[in-house]
C-alpha atoms as a PDB file:
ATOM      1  CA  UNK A   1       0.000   0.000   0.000  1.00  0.00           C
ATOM      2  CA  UNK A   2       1.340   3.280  -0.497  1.00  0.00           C
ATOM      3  CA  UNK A   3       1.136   6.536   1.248  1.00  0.00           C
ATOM      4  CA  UNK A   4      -0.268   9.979   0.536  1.00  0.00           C
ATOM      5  CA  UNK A   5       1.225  12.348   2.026  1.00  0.00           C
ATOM      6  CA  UNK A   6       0.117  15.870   0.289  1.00  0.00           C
ATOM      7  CA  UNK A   7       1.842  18.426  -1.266  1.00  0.00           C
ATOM      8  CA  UNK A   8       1.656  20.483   3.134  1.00  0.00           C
ATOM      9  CA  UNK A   9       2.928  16.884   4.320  1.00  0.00           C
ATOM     10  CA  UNK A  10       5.656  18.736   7.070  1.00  0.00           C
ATOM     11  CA  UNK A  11       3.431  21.866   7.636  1.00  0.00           C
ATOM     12  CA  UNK A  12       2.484  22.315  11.226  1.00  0.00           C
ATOM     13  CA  UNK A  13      -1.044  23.751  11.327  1.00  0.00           C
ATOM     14  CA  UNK A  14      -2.824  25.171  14.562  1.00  0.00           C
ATOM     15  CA  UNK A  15      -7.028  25.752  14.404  1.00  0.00           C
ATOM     16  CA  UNK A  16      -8.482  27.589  17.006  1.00  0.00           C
ATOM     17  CA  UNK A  17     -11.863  27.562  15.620  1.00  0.00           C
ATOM     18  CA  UNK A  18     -15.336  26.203  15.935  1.00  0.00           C
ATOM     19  CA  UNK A  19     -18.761  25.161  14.538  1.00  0.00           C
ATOM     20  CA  UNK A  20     -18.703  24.618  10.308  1.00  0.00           C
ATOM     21  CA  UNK A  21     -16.706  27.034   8.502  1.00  0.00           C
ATOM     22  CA  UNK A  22     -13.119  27.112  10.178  1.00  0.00           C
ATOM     23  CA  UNK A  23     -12.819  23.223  10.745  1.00  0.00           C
ATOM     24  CA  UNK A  24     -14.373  22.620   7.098  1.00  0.00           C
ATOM     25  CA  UNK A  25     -10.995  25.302   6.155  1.00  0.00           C
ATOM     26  CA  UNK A  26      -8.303  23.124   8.338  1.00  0.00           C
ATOM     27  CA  UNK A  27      -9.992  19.905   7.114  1.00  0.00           C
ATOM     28  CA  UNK A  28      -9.109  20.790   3.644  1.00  0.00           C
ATOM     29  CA  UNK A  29      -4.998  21.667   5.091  1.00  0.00           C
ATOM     30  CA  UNK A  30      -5.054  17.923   6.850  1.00  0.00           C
ATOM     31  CA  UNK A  31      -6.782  16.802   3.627  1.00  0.00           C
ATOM     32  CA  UNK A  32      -3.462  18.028   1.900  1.00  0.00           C
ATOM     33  CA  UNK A  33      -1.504  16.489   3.721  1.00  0.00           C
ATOM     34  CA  UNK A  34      -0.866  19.080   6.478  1.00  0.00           C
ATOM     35  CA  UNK A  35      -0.295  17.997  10.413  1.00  0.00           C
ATOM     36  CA  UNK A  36      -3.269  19.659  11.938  1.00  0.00           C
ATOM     37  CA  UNK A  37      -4.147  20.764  15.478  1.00  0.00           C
ATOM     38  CA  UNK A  38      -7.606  21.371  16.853  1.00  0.00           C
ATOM     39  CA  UNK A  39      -7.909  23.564  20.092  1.00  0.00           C
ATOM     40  CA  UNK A  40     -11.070  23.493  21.996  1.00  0.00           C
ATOM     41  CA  UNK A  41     -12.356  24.519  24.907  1.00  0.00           C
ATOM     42  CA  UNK A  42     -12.918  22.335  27.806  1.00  0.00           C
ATOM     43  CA  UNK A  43     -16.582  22.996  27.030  1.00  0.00           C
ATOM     44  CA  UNK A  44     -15.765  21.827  23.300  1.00  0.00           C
ATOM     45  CA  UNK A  45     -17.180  22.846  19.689  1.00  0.00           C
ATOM     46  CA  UNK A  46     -20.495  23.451  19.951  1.00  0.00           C
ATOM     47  CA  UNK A  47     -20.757  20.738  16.918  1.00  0.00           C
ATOM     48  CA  UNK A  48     -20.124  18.136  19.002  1.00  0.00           C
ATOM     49  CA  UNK A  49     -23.865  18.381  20.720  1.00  0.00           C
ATOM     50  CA  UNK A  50     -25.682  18.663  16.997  1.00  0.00           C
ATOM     51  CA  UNK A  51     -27.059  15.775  15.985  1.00  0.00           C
ATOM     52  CA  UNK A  52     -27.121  13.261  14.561  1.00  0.00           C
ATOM     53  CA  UNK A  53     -24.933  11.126  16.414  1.00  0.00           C
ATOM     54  CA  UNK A  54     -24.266   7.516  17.436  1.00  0.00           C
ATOM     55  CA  UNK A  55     -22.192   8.575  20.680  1.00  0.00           C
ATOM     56  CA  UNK A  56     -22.613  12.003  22.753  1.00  0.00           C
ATOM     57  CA  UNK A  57     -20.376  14.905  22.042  1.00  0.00           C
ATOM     58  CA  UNK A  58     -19.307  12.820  18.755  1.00  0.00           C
ATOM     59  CA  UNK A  59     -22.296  14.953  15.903  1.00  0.00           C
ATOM     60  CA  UNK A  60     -21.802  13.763  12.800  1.00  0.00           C
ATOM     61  CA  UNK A  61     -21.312  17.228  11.777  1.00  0.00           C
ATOM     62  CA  UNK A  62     -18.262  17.716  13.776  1.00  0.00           C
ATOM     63  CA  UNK A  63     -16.594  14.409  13.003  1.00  0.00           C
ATOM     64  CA  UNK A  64     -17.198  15.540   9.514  1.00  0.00           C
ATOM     65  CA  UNK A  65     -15.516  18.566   9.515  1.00  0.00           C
ATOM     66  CA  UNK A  66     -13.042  17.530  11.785  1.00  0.00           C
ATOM     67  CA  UNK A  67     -11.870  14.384  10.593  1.00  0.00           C
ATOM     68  CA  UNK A  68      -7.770  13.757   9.974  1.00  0.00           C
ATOM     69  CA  UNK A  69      -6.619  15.859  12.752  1.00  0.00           C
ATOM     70  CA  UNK A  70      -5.541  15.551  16.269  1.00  0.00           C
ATOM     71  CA  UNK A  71      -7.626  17.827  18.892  1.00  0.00           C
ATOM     72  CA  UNK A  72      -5.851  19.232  22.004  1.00  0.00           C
ATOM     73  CA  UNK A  73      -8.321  21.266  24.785  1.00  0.00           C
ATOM     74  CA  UNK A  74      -6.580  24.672  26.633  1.00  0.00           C
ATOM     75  CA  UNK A  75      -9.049  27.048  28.372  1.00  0.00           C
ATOM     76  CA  UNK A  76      -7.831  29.901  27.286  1.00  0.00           C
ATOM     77  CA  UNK A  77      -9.827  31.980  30.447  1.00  0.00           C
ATOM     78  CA  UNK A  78      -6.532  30.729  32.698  1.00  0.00           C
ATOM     79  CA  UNK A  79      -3.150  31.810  32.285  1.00  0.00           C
ATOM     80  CA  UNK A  80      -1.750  28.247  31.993  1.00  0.00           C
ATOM     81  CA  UNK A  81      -4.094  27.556  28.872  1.00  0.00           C
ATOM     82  CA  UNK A  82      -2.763  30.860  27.335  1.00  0.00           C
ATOM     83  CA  UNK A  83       0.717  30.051  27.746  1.00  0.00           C
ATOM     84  CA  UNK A  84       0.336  26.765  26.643  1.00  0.00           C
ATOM     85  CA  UNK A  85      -1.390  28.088  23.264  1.00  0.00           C
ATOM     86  CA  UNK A  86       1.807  30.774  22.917  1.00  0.00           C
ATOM     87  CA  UNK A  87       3.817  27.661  23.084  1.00  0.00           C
ATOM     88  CA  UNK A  88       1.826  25.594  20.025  1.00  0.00           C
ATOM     89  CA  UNK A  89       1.538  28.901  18.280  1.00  0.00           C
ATOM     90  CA  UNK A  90       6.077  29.498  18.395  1.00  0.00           C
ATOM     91  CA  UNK A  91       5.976  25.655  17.006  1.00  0.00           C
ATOM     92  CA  UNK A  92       3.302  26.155  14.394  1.00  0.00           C
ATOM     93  CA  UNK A  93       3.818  27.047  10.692  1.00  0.00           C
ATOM     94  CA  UNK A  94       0.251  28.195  10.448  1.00  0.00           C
ATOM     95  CA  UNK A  95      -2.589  29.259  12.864  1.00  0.00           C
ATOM     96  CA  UNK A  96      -5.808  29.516  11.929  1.00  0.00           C
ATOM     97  CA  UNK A  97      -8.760  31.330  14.032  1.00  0.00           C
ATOM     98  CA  UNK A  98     -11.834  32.396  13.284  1.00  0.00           C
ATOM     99  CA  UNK A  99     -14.867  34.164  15.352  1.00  0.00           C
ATOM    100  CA  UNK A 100     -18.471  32.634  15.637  1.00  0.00           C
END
């Protein structure tokens, strides 16, 4: 079997986003090939509770537009979750937010 790996195979990408239109835009990076990142909240994306779903907080939505990538969850409302994100930002190649 061979392997894919995508023209942003090596590309370090950090999403701090939510909901359909900034995971649908990182989906699309991991789809080519691009390591991405998803920060939530401890609360997480609000398209984890739409339905339908098989298993709570797992919306088919979300899993949808957030498949390929690896999640990480920071609350950004203390100072360790800020500090934390300043670190992943200084390793990132890319970060990507976006506002509800």
């Amino acid at each position: 079997m061979t392997s894919f790996e995508g023209p942003l195979a090596g590309v370090r990408v950090l999403g701090l986003t939510s909901v359909v239109s900034g995971p649908f835009a990182t989906q699309i990076l991991a789809q080519l090939g691009a390591d991405v990142i998803k920060v939530e909240s401890p609360q997480g994306d609000d398209l984890r509770r739409v339905g339908p779903m098989r298993n709570a907080g797992m919306g088919s939505i979300f899993l949808h537009a957030n498949g390929g990538k690896g999640s990480v969850v920071l609350d950004l409302k203390t100072a360790e979750g800020r500090e934390d994100l300043l670190a992943m930002v200084a390793e990132a190649d890319v970060f990507v937010s976006q506002l509800r």
